[in-house]
C-alpha atoms as a PDB file:
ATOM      1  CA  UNK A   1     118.956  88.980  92.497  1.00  0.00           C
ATOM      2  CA  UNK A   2     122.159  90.299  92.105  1.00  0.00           C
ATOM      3  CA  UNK A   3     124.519  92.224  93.874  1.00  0.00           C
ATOM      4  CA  UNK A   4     126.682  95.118  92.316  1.00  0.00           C
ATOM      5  CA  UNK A   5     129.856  95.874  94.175  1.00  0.00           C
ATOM      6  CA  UNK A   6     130.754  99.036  92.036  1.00  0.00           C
ATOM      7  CA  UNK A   7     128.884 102.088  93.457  1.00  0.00           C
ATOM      8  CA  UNK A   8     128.779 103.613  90.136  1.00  0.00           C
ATOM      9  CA  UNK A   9     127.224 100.868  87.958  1.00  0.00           C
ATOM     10  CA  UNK A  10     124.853  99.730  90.201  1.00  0.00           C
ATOM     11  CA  UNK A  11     123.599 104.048  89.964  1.00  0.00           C
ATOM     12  CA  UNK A  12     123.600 103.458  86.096  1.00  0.00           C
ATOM     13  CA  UNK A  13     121.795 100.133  86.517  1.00  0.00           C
ATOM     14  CA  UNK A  14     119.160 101.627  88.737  1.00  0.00           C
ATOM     15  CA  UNK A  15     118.312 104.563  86.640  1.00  0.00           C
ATOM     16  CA  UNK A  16     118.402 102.285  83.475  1.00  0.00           C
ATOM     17  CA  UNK A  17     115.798 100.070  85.543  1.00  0.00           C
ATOM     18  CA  UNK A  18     113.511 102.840  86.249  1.00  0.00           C
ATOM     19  CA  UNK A  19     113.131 104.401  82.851  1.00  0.00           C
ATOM     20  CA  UNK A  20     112.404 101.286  81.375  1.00  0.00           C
ATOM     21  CA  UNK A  21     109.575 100.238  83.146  1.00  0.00           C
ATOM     22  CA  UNK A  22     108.587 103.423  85.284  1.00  0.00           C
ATOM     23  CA  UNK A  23     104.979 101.975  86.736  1.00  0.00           C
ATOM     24  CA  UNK A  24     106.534  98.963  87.899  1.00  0.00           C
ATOM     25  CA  UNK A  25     109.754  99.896  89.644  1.00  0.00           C
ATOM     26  CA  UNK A  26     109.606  99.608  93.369  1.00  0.00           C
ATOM     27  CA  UNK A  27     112.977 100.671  95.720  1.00  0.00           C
ATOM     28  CA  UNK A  28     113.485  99.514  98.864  1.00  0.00           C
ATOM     29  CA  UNK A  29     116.353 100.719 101.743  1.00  0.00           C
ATOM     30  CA  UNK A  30     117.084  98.300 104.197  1.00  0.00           C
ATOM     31  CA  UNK A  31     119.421  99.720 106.937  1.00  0.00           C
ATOM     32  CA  UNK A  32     120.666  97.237 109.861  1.00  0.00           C
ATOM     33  CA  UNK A  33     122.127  99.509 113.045  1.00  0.00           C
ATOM     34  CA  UNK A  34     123.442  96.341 114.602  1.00  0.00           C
ATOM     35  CA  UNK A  35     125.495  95.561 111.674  1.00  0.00           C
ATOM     36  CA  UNK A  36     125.859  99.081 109.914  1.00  0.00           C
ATOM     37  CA  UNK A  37     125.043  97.642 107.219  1.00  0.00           C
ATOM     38  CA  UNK A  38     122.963  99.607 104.232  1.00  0.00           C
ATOM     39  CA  UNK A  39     120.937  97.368 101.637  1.00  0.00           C
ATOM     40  CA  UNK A  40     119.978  99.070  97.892  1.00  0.00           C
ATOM     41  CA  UNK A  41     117.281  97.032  95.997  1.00  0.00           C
ATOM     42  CA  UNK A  42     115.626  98.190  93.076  1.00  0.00           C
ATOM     43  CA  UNK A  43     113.141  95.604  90.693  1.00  0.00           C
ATOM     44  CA  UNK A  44     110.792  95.942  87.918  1.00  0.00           C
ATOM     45  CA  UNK A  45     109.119  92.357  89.057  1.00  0.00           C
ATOM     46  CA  UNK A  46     111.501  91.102  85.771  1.00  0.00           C
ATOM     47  CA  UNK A  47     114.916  91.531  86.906  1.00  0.00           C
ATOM     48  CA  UNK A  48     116.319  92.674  90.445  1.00  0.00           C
ATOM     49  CA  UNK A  49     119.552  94.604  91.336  1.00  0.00           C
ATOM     50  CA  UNK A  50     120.735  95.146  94.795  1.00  0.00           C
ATOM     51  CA  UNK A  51     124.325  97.107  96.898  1.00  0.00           C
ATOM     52  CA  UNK A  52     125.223  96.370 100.151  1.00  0.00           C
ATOM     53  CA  UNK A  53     127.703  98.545 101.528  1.00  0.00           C
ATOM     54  CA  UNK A  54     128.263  98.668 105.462  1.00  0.00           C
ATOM     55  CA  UNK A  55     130.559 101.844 104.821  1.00  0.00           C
ATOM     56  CA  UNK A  56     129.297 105.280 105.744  1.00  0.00           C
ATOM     57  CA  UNK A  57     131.063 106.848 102.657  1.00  0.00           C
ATOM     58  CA  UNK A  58     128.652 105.539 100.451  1.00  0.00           C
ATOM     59  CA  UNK A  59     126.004 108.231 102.451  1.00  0.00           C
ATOM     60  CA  UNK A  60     126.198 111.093 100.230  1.00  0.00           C
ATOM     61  CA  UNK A  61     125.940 109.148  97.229  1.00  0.00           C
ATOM     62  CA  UNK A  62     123.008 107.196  98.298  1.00  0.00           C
ATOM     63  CA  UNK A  63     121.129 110.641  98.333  1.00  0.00           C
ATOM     64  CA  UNK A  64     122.130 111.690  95.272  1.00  0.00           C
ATOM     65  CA  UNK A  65     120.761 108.695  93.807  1.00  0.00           C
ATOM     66  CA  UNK A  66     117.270 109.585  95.380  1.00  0.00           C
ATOM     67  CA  UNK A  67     117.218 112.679  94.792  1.00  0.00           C
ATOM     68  CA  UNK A  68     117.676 110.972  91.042  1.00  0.00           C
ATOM     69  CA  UNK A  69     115.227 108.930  91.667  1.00  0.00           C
ATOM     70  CA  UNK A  70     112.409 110.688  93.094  1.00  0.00           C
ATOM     71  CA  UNK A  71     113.098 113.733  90.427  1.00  0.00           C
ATOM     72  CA  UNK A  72     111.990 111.230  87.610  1.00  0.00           C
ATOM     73  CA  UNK A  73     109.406 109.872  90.071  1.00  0.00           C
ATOM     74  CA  UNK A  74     107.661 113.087  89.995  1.00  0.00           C
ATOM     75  CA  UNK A  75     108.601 113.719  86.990  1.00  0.00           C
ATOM     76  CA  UNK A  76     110.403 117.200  88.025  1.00  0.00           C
ATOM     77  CA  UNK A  77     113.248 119.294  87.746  1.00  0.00           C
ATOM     78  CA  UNK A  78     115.842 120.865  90.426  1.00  0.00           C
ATOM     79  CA  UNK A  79     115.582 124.622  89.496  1.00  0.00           C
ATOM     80  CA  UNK A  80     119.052 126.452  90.219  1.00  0.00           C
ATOM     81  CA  UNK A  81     118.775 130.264  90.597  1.00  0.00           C
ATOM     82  CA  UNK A  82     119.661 132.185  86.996  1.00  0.00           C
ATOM     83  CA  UNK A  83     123.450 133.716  87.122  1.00  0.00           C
ATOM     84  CA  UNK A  84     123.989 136.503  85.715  1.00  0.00           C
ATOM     85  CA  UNK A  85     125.479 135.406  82.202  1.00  0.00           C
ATOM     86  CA  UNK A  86     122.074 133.555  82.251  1.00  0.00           C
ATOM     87  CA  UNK A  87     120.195 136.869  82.456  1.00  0.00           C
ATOM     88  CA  UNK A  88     119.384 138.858  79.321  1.00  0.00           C
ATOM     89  CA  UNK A  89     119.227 142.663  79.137  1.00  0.00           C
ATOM     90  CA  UNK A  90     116.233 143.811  77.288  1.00  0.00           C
ATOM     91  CA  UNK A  91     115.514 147.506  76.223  1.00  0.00           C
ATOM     92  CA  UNK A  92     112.448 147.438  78.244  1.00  0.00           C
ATOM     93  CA  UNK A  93     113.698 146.181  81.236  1.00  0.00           C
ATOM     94  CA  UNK A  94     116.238 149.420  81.708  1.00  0.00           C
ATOM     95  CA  UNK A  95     113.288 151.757  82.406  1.00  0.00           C
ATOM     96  CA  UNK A  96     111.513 149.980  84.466  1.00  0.00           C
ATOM     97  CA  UNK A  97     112.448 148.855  87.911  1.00  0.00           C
ATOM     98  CA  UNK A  98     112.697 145.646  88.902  1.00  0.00           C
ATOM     99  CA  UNK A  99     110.777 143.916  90.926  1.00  0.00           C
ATOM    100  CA  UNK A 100     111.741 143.280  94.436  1.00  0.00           C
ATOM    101  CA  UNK A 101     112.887 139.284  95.452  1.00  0.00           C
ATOM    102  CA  UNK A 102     110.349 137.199  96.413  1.00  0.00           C
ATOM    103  CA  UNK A 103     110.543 136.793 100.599  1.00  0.00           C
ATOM    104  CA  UNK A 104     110.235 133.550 102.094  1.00  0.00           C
ATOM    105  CA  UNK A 105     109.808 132.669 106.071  1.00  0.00           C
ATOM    106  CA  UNK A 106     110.263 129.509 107.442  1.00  0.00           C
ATOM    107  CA  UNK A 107     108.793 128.418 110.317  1.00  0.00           C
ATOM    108  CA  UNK A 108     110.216 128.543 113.735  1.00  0.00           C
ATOM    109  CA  UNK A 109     111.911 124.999 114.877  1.00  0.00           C
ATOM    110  CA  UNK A 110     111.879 125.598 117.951  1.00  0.00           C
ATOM    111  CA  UNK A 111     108.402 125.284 119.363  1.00  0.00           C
ATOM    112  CA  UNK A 112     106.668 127.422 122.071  1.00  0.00           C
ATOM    113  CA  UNK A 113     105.492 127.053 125.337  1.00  0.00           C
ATOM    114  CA  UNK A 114     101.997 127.457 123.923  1.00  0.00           C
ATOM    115  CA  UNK A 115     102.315 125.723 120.790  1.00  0.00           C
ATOM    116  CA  UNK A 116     102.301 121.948 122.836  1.00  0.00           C
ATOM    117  CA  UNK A 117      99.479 122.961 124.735  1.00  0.00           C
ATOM    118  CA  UNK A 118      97.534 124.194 121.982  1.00  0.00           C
ATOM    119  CA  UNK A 119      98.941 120.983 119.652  1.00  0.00           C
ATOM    120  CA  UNK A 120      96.676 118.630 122.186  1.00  0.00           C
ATOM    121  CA  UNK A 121      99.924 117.412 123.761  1.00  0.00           C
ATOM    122  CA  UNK A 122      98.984 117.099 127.682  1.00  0.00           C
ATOM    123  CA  UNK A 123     101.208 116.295 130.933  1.00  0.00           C
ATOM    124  CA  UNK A 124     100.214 112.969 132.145  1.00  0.00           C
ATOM    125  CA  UNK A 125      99.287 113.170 135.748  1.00  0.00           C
ATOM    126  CA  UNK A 126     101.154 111.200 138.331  1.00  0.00           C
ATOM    127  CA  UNK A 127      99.281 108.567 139.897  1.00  0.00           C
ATOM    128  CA  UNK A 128      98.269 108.942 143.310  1.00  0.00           C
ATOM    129  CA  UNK A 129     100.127 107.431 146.173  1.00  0.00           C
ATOM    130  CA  UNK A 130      98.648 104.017 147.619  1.00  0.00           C
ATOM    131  CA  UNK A 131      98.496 103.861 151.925  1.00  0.00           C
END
């Protein structure tokens, strides 16, 4: 096991690891509140790289490197909308009209009064008095 102290290599490292040997990577976050301290191990059962950090800067880059990871996990893409240089004007698309954006709802995080009851979350009772 070894530890990496720069942020940036041990991201390299871990990435490396993972493409190499895909089916036998396993990651593991350890995270001690006592200590605030944040523990990054990633092995292939061959070799073993680890980060400890107990700084809170270090946050936003550990979820970049999931969101690294777990794109080539499942094996997908981040789409980003098209812009408009990205966008191609073809003679057939001037006479027609375009199609309206696709609508999306998201659910409601707040929930209702009748949502818990109807979720099978019940009220426990209060016991009875003893005489």
């Amino acid at each position: 096991m070894v530890y990496i102290n720069s942020w940036q290599d041990y991201q390299d490292a871990a990435e490396a690891l993972y493409s190499k040997s895909p089916h036998s990577t396993r990651y593991c976050v350890k995270w001690n509140s006592s200590q605030g301290k944040l523990v990054l191990k990633i092995t292939d059962n061959v070799s073993c790289i680890k980060f400890k950090t107990y700084s809170s800067i270090f946050l936003n880059r550990f979820e970049a490197l999931n969101l690294s990871l777990m794109e080539k996990m499942q094996n997908t893409r981040v789409l980003h909308p098209p812009t408009q240089s990205d966008q191609i004007d073809h003679p057939s698309s001037r006479n027609s009209p375009a199609p309206p954006p696709p609508t999306t709802t998201t659910p409601s995080l707040t929930p209702s009064a009748g949502a818990a009851a109807s979720a099978g979350v019940a009220k426990k009772k209060k016991p009875k008095k003893k005489k």
